[in-house]
N, C-alpha and C. Protein backbone atom coordinates (compact mmCIF):
# COMPACT_ATOMS: atom_id res chain seq x y z
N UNK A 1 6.72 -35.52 19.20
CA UNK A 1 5.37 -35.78 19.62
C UNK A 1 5.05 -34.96 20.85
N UNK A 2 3.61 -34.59 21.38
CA UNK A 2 3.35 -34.21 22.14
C UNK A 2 2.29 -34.88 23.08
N UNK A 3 2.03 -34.66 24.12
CA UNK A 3 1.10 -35.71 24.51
C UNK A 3 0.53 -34.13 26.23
N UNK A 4 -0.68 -34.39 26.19
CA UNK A 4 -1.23 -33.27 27.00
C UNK A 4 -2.58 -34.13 27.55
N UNK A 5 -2.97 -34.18 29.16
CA UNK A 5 -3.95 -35.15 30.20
C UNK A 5 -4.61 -33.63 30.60
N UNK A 6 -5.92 -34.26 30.71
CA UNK A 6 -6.85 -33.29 31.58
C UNK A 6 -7.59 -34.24 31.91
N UNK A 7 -8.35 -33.82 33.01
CA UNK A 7 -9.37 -34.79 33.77
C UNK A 7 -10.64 -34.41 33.51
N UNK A 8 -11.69 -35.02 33.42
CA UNK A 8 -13.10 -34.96 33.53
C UNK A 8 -13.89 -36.03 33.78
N UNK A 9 -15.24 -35.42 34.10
CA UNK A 9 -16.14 -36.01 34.74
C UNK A 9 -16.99 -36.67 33.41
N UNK A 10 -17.42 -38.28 33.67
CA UNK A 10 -18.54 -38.78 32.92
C UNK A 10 -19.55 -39.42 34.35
N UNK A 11 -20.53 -38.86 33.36
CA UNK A 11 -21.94 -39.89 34.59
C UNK A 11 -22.39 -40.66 33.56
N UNK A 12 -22.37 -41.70 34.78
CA UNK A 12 -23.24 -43.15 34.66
C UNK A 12 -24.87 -43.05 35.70
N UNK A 13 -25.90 -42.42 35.18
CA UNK A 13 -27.03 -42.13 36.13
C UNK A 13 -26.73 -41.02 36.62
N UNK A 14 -26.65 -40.99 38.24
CA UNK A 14 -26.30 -39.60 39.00
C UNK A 14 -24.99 -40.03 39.70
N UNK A 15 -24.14 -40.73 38.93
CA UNK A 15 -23.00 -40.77 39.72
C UNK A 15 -21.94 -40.62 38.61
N UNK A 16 -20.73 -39.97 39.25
CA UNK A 16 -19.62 -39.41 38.29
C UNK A 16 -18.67 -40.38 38.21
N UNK A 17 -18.10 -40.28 37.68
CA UNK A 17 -16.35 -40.69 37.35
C UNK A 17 -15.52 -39.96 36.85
N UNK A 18 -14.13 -40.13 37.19
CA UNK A 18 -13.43 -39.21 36.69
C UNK A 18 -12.99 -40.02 35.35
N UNK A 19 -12.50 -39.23 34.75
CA UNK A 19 -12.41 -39.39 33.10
C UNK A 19 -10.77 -38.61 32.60
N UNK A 20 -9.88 -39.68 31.96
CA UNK A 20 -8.72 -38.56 31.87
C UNK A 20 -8.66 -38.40 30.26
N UNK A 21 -8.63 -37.47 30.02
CA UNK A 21 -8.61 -37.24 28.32
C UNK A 21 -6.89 -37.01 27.89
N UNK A 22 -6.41 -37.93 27.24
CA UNK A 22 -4.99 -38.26 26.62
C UNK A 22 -5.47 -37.06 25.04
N UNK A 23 -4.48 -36.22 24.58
CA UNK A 23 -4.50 -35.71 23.54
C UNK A 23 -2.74 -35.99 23.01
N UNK A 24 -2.71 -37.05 22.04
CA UNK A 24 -1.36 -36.65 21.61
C UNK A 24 -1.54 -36.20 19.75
N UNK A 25 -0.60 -35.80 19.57
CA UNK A 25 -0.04 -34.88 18.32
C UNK A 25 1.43 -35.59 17.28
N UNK A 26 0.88 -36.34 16.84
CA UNK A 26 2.10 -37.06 15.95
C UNK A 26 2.54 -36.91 14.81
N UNK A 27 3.30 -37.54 14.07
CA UNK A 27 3.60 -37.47 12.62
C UNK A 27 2.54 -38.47 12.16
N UNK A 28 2.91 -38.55 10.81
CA UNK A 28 2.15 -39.24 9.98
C UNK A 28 0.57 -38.79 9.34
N UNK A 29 0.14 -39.68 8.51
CA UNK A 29 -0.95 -38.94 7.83
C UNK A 29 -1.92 -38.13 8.89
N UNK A 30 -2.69 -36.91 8.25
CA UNK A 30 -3.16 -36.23 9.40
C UNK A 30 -4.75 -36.53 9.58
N UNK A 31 -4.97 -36.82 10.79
CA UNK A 31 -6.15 -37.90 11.39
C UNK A 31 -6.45 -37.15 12.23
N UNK A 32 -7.66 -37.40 12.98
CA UNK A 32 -8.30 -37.10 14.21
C UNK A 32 -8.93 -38.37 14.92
N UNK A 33 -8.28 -39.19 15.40
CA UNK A 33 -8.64 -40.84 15.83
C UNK A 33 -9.25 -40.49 17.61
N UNK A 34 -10.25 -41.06 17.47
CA UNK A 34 -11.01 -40.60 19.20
C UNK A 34 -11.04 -42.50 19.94
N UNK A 35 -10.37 -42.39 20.57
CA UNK A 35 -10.22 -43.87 21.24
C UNK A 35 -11.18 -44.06 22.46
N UNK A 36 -11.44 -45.28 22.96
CA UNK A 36 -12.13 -45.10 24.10
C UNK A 36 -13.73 -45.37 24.31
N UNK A 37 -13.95 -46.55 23.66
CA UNK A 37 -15.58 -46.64 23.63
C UNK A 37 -16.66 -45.35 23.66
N UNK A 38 -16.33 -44.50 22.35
CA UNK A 38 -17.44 -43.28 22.59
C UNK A 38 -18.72 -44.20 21.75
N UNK A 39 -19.47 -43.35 21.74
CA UNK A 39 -20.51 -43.47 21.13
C UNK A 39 -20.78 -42.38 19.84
N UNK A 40 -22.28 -42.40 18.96
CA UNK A 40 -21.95 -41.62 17.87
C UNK A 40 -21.64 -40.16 18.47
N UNK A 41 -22.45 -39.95 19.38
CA UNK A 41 -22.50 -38.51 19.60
C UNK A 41 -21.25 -37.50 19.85
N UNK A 42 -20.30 -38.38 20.49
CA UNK A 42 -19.15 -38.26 20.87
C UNK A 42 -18.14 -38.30 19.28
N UNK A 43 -18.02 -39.30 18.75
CA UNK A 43 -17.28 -39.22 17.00
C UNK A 43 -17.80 -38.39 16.38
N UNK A 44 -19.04 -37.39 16.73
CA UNK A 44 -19.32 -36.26 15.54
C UNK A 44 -18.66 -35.04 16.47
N UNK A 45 -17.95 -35.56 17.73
CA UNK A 45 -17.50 -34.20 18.16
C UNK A 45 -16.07 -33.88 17.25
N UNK A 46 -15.56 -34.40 16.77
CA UNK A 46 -14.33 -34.36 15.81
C UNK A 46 -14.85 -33.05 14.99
N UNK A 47 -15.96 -33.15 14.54
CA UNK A 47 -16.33 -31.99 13.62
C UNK A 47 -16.75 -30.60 14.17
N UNK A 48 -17.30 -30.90 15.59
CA UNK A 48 -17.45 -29.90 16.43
C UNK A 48 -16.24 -29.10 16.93
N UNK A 49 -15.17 -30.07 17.45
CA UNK A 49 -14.29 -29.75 17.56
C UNK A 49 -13.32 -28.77 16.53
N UNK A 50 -13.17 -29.17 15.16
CA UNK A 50 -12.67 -28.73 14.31
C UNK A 50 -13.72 -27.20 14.10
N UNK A 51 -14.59 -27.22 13.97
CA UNK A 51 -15.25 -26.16 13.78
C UNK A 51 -15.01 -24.73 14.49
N UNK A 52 -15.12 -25.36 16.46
CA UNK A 52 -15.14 -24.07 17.33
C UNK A 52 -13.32 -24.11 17.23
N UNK A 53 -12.42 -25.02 17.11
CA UNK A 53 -11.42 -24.38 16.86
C UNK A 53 -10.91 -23.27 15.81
N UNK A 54 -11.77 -23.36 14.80
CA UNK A 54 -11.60 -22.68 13.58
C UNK A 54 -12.20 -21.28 13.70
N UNK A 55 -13.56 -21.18 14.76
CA UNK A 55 -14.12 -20.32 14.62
C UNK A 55 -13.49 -19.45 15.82
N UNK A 56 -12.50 -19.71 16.91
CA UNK A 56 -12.31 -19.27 17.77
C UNK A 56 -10.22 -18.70 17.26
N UNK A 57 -10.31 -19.32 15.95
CA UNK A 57 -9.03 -18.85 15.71
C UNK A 57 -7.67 -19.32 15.89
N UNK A 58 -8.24 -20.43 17.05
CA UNK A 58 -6.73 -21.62 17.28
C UNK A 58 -7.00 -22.96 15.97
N UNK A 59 -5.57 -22.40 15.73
CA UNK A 59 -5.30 -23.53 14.47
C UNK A 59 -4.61 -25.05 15.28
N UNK A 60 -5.74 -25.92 14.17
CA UNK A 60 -5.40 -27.06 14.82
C UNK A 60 -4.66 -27.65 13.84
N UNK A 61 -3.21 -28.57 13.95
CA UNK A 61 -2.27 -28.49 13.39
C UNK A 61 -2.57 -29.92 12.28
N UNK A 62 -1.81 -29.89 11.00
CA UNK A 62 -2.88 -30.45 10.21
C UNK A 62 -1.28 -31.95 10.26
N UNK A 63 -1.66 -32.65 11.61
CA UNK A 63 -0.55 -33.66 11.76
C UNK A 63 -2.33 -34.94 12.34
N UNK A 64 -1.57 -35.91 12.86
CA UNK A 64 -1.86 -36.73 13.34
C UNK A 64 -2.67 -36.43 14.82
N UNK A 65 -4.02 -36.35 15.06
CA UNK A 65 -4.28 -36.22 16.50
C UNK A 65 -4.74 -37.56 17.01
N UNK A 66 -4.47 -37.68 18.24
CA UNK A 66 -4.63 -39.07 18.65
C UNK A 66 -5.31 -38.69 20.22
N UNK A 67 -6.87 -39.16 20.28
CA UNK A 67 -7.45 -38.57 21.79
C UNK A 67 -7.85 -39.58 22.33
N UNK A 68 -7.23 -40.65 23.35
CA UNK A 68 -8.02 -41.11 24.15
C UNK A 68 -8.76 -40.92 25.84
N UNK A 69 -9.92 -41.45 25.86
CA UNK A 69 -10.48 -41.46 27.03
C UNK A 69 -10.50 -42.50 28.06
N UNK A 70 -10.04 -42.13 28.91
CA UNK A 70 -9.76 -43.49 29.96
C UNK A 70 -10.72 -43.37 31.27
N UNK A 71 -11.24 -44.38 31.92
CA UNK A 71 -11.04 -46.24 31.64
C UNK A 71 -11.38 -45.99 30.39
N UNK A 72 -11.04 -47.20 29.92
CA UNK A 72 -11.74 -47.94 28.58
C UNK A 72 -13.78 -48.47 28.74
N UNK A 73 -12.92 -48.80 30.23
CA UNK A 73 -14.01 -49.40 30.03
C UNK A 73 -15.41 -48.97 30.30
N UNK A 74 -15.56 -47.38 30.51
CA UNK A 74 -16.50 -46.71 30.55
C UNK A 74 -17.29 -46.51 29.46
N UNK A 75 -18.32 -46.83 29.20
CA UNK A 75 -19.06 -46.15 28.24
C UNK A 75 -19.53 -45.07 28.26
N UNK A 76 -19.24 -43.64 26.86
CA UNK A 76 -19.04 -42.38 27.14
C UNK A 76 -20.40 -41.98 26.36
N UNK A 77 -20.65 -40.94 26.88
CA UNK A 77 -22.18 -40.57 25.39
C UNK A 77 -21.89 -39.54 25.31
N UNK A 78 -22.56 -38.21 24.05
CA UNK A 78 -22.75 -36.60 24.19
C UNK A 78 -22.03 -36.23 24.25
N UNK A 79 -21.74 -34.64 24.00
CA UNK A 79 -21.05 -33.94 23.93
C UNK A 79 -20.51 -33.15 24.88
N UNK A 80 -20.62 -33.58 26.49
CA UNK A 80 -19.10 -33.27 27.94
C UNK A 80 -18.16 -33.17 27.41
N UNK A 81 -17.43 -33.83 26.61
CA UNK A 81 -15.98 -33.93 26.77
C UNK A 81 -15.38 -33.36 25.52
N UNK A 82 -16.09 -32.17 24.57
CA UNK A 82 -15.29 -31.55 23.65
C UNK A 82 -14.61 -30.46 24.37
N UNK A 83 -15.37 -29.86 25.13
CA UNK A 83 -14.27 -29.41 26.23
C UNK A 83 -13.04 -29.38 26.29
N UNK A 84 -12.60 -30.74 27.01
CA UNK A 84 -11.90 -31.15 27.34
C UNK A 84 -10.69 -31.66 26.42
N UNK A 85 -11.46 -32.20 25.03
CA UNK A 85 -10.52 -32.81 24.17
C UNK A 85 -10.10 -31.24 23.17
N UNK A 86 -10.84 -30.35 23.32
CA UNK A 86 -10.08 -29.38 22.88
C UNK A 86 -9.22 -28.51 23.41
């Protein structure tokens, strides 16, 4: 398994938080599971994601991806954090 943290920023109004994005890489059937109270905008980044990886030439490995966003208890919106989760 692999497991890889980056930090980012979510706003709530005009104020930030930091945001840590968990990416791990496992066995088992191959998934793209986004944890972390997103919203829709955020679960269609899976496809965004898959896309600019494809179009930029990094192969994304056809295993288990597992991305969460921490706190939990933040509520996340939009598309900031494909960024990050890619």
């Amino acid at each position: 398994m692999s497991l890889a943290r980056t930090p980012g920023v979510g706003l709530t109004g005009l104020n930030g938080q930091l945001i840590e994005v968990e990416a791990d890489v496992g066995n088992g059937i191959p998934a793209f599971l986004l944890l972390g109270l997103p919203d829709a905008a955020l679960n269609e980044s899976r496809e965004r994601i898959r896309s600019a990886a494809w179009n930029s030439g990094i192969p994304l490995p056809n295993r288990r991806l597992t991305v969460n966003l921490t706190p939990a208890t933040m509520h996340r919106s939009g598309s900031g954090f494909d960024l990050a989760i890619l």
